[in-house]
PDB file of N, CA and C in Angstrom:
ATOM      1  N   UNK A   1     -11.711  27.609  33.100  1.00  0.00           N
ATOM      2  CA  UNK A   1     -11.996  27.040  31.786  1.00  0.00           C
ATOM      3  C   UNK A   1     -12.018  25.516  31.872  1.00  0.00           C
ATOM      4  N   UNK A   2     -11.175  25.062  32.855  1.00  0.00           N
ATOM      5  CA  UNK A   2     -11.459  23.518  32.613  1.00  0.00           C
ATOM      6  C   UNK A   2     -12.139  22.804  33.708  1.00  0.00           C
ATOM      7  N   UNK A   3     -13.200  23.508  34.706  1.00  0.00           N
ATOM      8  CA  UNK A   3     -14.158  23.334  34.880  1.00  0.00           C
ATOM      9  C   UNK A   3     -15.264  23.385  34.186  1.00  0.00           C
ATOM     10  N   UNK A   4     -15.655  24.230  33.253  1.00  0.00           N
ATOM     11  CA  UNK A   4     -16.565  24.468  32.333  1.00  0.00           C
ATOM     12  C   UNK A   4     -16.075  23.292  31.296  1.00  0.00           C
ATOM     13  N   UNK A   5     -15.175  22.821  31.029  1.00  0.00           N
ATOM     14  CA  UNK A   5     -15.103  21.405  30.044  1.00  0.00           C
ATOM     15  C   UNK A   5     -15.883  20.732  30.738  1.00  0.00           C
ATOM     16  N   UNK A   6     -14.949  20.189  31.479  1.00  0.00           N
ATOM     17  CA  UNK A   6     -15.390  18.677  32.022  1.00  0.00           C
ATOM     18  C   UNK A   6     -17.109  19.007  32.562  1.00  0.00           C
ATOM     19  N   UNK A   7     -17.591  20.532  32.691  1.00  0.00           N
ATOM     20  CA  UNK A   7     -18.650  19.950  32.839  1.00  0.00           C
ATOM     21  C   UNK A   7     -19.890  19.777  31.734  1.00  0.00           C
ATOM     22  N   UNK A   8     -19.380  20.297  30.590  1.00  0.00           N
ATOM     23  CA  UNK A   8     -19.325  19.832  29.696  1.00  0.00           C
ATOM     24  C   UNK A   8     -19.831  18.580  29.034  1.00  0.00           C
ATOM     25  N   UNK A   9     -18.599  18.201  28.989  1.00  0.00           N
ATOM     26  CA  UNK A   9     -17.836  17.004  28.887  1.00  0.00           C
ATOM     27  C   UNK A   9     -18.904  15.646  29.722  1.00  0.00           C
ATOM     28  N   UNK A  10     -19.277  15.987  30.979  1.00  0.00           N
ATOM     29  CA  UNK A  10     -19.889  15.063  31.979  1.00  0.00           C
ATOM     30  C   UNK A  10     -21.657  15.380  31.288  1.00  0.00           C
ATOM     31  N   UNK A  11     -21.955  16.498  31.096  1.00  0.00           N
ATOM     32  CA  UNK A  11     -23.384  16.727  30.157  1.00  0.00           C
ATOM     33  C   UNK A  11     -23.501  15.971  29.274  1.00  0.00           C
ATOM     34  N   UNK A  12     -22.539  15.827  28.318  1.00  0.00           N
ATOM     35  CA  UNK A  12     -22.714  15.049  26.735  1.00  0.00           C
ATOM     36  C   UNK A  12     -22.303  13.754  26.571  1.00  0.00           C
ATOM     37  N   UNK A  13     -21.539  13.297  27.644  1.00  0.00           N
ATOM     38  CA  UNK A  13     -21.102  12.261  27.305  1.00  0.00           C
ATOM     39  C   UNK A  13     -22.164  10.758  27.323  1.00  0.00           C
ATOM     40  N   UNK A  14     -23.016  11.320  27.907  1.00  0.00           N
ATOM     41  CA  UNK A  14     -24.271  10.212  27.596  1.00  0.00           C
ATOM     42  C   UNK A  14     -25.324  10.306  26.672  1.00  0.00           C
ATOM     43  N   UNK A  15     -25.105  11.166  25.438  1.00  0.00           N
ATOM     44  CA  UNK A  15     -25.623  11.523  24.722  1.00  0.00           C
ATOM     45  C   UNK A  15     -25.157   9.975  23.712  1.00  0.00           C
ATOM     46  N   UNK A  16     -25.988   9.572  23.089  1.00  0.00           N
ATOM     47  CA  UNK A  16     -25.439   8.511  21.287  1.00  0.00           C
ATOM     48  C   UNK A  16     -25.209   9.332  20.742  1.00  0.00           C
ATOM     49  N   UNK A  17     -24.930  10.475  20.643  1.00  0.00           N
ATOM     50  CA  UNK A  17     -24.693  11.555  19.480  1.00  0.00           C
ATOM     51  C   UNK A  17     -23.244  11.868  19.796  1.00  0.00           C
ATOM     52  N   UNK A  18     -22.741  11.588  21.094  1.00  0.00           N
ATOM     53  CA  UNK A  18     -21.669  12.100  21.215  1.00  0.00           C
ATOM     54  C   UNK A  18     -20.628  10.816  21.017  1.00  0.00           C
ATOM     55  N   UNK A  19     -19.244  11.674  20.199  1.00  0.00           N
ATOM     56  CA  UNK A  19     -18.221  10.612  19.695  1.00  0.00           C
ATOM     57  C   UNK A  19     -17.284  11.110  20.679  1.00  0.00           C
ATOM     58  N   UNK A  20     -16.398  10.360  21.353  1.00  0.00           N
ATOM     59  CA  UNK A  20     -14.917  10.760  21.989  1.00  0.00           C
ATOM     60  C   UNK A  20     -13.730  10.780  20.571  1.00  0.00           C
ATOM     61  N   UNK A  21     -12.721  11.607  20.579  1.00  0.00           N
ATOM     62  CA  UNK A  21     -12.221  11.515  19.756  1.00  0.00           C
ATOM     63  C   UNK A  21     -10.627  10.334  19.663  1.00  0.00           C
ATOM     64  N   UNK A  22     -11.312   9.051  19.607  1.00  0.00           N
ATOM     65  CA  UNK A  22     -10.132   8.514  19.723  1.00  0.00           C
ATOM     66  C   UNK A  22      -9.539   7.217  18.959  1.00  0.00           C
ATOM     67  N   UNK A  23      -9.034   6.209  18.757  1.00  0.00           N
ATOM     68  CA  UNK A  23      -8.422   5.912  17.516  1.00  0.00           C
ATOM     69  C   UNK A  23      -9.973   4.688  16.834  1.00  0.00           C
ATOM     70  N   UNK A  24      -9.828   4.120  18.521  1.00  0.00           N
ATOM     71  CA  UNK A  24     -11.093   3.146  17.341  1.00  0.00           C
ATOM     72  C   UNK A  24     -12.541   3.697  17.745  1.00  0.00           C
ATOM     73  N   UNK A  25     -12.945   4.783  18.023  1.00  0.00           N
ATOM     74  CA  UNK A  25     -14.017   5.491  18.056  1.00  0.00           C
ATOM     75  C   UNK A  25     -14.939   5.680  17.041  1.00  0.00           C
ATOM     76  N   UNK A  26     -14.286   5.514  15.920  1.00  0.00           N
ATOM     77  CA  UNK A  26     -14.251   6.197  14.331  1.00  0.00           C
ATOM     78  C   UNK A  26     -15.339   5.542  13.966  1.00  0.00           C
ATOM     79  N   UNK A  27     -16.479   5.730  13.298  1.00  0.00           N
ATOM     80  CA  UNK A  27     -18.101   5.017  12.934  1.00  0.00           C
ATOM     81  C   UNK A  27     -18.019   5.256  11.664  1.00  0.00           C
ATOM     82  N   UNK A  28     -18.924   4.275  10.810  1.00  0.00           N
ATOM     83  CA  UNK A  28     -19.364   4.535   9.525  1.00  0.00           C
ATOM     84  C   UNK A  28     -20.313   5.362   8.987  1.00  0.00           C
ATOM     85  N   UNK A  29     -20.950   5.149   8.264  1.00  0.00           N
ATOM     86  CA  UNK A  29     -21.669   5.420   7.899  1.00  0.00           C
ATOM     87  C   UNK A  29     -23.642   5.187   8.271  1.00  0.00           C
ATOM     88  N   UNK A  30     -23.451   3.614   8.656  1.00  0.00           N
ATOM     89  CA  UNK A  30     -23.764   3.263   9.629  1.00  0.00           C
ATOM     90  C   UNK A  30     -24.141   3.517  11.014  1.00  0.00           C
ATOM     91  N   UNK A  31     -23.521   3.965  11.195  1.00  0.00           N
ATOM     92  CA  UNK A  31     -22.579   4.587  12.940  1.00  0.00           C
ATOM     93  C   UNK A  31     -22.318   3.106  13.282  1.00  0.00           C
ATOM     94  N   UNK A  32     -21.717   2.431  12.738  1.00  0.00           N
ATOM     95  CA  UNK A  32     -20.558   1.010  13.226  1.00  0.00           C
ATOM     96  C   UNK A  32     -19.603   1.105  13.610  1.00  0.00           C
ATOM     97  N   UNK A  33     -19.415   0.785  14.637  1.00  0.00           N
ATOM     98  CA  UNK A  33     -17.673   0.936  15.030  1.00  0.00           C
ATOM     99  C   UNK A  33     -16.672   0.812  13.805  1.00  0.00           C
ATOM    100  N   UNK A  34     -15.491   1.471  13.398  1.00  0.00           N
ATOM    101  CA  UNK A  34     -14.925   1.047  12.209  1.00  0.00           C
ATOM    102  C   UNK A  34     -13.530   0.984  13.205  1.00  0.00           C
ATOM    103  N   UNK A  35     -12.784   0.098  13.567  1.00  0.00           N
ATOM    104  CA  UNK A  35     -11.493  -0.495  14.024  1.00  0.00           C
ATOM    105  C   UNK A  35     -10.493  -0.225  13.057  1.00  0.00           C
ATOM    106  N   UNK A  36      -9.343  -0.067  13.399  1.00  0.00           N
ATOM    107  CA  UNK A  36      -7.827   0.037  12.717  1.00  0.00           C
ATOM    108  C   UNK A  36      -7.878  -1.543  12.423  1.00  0.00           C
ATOM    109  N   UNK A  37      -7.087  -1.949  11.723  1.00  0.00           N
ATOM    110  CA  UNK A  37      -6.282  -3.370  12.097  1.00  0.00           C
ATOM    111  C   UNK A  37      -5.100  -3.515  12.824  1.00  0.00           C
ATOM    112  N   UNK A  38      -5.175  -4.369  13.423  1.00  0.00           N
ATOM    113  CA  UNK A  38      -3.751  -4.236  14.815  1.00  0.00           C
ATOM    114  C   UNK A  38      -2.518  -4.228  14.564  1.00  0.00           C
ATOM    115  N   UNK A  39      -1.609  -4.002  14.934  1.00  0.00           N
ATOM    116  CA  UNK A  39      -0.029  -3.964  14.289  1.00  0.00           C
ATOM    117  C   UNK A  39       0.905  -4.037  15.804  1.00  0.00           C
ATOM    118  N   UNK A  40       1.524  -4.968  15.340  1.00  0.00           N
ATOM    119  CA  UNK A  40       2.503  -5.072  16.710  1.00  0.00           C
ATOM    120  C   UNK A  40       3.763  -4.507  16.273  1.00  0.00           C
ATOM    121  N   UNK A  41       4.782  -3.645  17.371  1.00  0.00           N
ATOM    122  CA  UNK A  41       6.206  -2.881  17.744  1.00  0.00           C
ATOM    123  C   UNK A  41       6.814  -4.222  18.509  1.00  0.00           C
ATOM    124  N   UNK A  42       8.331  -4.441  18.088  1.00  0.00           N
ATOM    125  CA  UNK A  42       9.119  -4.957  19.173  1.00  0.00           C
ATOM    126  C   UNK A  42      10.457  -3.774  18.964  1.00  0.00           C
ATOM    127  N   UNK A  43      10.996  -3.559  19.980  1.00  0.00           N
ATOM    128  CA  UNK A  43      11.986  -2.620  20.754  1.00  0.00           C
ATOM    129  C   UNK A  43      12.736  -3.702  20.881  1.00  0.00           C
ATOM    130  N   UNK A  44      14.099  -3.613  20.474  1.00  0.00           N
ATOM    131  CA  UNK A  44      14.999  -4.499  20.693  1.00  0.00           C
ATOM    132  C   UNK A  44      16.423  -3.727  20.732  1.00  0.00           C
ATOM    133  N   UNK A  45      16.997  -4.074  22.084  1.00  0.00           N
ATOM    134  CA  UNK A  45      18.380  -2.782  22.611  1.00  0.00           C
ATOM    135  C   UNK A  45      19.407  -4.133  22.319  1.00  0.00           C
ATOM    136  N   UNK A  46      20.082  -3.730  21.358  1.00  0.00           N
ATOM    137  CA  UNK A  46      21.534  -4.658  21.152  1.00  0.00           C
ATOM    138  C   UNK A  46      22.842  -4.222  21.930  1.00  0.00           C
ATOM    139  N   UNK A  47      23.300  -5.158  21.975  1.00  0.00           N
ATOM    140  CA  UNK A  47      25.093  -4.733  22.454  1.00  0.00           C
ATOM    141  C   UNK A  47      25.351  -4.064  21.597  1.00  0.00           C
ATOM    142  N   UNK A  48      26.757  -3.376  22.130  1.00  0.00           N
ATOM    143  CA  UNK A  48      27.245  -2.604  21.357  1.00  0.00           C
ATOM    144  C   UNK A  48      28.221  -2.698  20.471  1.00  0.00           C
ATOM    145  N   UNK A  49      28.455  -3.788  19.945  1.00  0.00           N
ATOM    146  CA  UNK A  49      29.062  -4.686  18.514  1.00  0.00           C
ATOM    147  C   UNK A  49      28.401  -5.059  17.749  1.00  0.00           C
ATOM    148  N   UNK A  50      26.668  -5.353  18.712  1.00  0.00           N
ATOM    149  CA  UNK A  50      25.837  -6.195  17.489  1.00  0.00           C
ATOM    150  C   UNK A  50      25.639  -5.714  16.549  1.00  0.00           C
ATOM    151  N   UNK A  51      25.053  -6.068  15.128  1.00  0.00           N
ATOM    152  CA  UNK A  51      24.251  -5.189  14.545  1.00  0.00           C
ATOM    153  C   UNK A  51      23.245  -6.248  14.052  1.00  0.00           C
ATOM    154  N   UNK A  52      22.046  -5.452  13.270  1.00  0.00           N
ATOM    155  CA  UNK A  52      21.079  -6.254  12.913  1.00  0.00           C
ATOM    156  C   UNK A  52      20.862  -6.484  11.602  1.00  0.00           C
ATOM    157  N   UNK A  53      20.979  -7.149  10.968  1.00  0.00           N
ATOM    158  CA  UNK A  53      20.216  -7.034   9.247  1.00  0.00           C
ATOM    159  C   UNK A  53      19.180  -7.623   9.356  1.00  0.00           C
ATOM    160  N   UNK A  54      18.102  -7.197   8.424  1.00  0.00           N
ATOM    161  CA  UNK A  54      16.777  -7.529   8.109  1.00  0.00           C
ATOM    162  C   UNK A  54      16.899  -8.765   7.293  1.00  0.00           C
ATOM    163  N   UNK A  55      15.873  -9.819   7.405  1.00  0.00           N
ATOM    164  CA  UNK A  55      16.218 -10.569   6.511  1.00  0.00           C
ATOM    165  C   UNK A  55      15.456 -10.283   5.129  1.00  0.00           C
ATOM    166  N   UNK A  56      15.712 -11.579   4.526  1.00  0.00           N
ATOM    167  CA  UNK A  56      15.137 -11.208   3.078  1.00  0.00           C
ATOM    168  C   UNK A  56      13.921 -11.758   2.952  1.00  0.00           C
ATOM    169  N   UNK A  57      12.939 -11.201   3.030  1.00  0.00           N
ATOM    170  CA  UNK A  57      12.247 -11.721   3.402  1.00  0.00           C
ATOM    171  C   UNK A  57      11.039 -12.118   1.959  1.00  0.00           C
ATOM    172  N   UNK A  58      11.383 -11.137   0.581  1.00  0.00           N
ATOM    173  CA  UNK A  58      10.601 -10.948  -0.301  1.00  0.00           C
ATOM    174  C   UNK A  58      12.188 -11.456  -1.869  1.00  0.00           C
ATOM    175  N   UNK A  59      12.610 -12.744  -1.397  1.00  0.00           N
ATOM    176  CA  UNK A  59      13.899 -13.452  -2.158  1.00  0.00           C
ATOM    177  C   UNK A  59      13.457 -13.178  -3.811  1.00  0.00           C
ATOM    178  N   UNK A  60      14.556 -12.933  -4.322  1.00  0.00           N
ATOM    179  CA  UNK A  60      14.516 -12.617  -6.221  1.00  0.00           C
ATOM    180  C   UNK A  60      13.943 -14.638  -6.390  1.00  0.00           C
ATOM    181  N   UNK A  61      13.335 -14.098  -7.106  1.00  0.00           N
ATOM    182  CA  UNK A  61      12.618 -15.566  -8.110  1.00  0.00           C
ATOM    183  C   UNK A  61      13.444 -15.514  -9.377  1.00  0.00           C
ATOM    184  N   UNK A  62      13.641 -16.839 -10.007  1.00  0.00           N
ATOM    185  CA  UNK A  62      14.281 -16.549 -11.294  1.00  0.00           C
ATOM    186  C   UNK A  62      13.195 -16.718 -12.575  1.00  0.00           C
ATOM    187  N   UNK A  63      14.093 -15.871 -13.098  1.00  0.00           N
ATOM    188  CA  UNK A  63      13.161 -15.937 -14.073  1.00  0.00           C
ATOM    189  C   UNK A  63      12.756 -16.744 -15.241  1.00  0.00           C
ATOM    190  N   UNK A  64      13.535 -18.381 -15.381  1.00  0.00           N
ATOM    191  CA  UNK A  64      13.013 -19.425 -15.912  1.00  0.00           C
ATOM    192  C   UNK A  64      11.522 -19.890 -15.779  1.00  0.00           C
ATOM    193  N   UNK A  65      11.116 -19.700 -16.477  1.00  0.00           N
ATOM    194  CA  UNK A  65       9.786 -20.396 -16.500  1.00  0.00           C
ATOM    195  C   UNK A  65       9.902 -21.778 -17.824  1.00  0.00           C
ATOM    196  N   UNK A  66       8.739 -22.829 -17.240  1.00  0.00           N
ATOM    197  CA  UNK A  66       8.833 -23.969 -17.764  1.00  0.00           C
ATOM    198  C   UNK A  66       8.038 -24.026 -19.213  1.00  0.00           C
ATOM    199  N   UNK A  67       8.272 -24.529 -19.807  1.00  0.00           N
ATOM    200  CA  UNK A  67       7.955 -24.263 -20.998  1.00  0.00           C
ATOM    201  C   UNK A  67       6.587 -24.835 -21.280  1.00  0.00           C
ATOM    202  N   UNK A  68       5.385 -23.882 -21.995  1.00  0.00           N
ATOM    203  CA  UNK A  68       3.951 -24.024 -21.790  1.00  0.00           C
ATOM    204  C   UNK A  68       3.582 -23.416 -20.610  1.00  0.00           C
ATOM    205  N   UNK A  69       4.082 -22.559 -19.759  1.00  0.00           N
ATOM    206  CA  UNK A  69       2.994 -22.472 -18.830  1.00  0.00           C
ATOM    207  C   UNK A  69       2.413 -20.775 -19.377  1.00  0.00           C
ATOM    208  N   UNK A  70       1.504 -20.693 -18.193  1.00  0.00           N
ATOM    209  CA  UNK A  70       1.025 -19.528 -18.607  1.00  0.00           C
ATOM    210  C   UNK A  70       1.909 -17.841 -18.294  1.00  0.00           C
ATOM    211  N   UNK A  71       3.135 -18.121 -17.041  1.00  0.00           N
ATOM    212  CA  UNK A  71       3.840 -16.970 -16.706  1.00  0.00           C
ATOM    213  C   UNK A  71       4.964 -16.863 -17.988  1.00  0.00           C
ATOM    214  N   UNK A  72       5.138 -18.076 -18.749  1.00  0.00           N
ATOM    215  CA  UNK A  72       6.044 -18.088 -20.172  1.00  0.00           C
ATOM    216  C   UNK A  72       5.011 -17.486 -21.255  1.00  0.00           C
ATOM    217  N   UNK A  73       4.023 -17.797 -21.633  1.00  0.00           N
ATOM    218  CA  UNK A  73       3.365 -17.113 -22.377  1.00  0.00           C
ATOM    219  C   UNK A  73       2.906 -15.401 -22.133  1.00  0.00           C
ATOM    220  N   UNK A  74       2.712 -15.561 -21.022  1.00  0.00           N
ATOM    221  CA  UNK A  74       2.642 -13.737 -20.994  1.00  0.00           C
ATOM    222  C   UNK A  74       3.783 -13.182 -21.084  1.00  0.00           C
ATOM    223  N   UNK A  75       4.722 -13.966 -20.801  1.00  0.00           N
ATOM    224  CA  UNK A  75       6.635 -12.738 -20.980  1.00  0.00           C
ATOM    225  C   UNK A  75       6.177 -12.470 -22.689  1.00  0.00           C
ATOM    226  N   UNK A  76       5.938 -14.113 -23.391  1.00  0.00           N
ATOM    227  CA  UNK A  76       6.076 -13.928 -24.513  1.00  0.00           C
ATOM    228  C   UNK A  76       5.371 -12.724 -25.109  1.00  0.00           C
ATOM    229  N   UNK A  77       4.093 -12.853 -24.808  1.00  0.00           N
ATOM    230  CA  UNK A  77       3.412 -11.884 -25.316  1.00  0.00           C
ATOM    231  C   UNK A  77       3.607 -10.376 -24.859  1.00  0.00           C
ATOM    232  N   UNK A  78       4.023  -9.914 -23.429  1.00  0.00           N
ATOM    233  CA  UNK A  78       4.212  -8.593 -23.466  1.00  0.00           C
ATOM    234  C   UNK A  78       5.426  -8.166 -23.666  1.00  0.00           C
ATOM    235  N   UNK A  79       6.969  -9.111 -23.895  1.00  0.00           N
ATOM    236  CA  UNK A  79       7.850  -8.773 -25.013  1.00  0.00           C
ATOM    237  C   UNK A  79       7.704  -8.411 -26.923  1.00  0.00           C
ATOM    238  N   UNK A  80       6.734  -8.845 -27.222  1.00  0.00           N
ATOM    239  CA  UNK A  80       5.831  -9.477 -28.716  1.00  0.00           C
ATOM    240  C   UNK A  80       5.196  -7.282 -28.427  1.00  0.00           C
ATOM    241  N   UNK A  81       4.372  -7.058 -27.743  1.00  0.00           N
ATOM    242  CA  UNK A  81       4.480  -5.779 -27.459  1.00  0.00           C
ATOM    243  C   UNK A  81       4.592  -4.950 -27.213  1.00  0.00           C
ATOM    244  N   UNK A  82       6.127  -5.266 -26.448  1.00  0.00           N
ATOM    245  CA  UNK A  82       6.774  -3.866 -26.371  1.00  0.00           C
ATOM    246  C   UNK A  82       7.849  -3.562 -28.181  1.00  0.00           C
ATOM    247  N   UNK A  83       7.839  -5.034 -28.589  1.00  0.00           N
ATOM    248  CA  UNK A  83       8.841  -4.965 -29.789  1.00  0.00           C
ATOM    249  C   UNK A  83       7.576  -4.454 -30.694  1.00  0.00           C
ATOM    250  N   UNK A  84       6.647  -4.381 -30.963  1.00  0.00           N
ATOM    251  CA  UNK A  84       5.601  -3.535 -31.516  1.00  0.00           C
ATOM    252  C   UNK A  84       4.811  -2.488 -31.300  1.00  0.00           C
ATOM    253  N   UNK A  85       5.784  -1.894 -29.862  1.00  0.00           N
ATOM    254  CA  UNK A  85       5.067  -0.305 -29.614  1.00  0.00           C
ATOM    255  C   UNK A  85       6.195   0.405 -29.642  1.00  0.00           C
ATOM    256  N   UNK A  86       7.620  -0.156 -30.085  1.00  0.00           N
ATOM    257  CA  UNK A  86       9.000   0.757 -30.248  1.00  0.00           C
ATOM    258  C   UNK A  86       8.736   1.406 -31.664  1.00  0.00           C
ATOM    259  N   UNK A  87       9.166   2.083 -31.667  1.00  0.00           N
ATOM    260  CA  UNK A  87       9.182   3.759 -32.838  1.00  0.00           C
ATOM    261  C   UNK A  87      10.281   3.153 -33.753  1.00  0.00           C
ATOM    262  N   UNK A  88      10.056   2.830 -35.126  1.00  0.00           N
ATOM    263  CA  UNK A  88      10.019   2.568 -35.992  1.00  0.00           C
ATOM    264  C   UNK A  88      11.372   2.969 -36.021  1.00  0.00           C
ATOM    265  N   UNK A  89      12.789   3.112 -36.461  1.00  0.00           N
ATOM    266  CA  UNK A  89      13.906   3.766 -36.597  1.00  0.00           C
ATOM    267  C   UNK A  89      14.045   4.566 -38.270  1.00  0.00           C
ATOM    268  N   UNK A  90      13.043   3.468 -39.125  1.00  0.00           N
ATOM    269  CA  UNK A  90      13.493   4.536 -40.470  1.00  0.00           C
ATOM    270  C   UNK A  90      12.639   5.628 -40.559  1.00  0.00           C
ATOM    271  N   UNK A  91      11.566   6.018 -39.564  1.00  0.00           N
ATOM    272  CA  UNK A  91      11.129   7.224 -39.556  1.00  0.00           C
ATOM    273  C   UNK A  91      11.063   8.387 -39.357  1.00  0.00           C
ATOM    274  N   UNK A  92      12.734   8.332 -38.873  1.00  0.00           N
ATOM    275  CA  UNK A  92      13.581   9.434 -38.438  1.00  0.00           C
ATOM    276  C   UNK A  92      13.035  10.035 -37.392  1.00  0.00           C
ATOM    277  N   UNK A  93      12.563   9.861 -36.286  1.00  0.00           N
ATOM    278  CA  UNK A  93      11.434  10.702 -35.004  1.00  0.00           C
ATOM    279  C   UNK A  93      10.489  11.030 -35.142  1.00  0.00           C
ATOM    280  N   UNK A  94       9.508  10.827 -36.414  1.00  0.00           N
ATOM    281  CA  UNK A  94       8.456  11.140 -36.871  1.00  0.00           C
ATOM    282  C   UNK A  94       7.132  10.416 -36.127  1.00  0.00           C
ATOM    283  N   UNK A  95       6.563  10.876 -35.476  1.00  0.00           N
ATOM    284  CA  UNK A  95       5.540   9.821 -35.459  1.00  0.00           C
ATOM    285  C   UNK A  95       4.425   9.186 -35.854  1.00  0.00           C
ATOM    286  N   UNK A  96       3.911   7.904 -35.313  1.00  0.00           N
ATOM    287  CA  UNK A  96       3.261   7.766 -35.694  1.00  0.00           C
ATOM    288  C   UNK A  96       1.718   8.082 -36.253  1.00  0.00           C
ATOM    289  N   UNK A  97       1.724   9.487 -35.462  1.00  0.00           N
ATOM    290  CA  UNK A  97       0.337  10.160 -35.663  1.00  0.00           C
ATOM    291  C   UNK A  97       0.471  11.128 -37.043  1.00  0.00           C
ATOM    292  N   UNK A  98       1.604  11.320 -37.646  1.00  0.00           N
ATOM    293  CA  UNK A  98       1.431  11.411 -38.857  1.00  0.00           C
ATOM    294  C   UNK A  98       1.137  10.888 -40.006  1.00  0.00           C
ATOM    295  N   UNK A  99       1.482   9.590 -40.042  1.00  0.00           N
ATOM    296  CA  UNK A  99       1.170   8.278 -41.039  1.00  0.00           C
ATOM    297  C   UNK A  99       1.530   8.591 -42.177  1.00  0.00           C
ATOM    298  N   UNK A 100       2.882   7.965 -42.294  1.00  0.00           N
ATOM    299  CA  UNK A 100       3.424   8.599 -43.484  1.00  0.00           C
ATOM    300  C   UNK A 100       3.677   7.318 -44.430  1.00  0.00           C
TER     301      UNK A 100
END
């Protein structure tokens, strides 16, 4: 059986029709090469006390904003509607699709 591949395999492989199945092999639509984007691994063996923490790499921002800008005006405004899409309290759970 794996004589009959490879010979196969050695028939088609000079074919343009034929794809190998492998990571950046992959064609469009086109038939363009379509590539992964690259990503690098590091392996790193510590002693055996070390340990590692990740840093922080994505730090809390505060949430002062200066007055006039535009990230202060949108708090304003999508606080402005959430206090105008809360459910009414004297309507006892009723909603609004009744319109009472």
């Amino acid at each position: 059986i794996n004589n009959n591949y490879n010979n196969l395999l050695a028939k088609y492989s000079s074919s343009p029709f034929f794809f190998y199945q492998g990571t950046n092999k992959k064609r469009n639509h086109s038939n363009q090469r379509v590539k992964r984007p690259d990503y690098k691994v590091a392996y790193v063996q510590l002693a055996q006390q070390q340990t590692f923490q990740f840093p922080d790499i994505f730090p809390e921002k505060d949430k002062k904003h200066e007055e006039g800008s535009v990230e202060e005006m949108q708090e304003t405004f999508m606080e402005d509607e959430r206090q105008r899409q809360k459910s009414d309290p004297r309507r006892g759970g009723v909603t609004e699709w009744f319109g009472l």
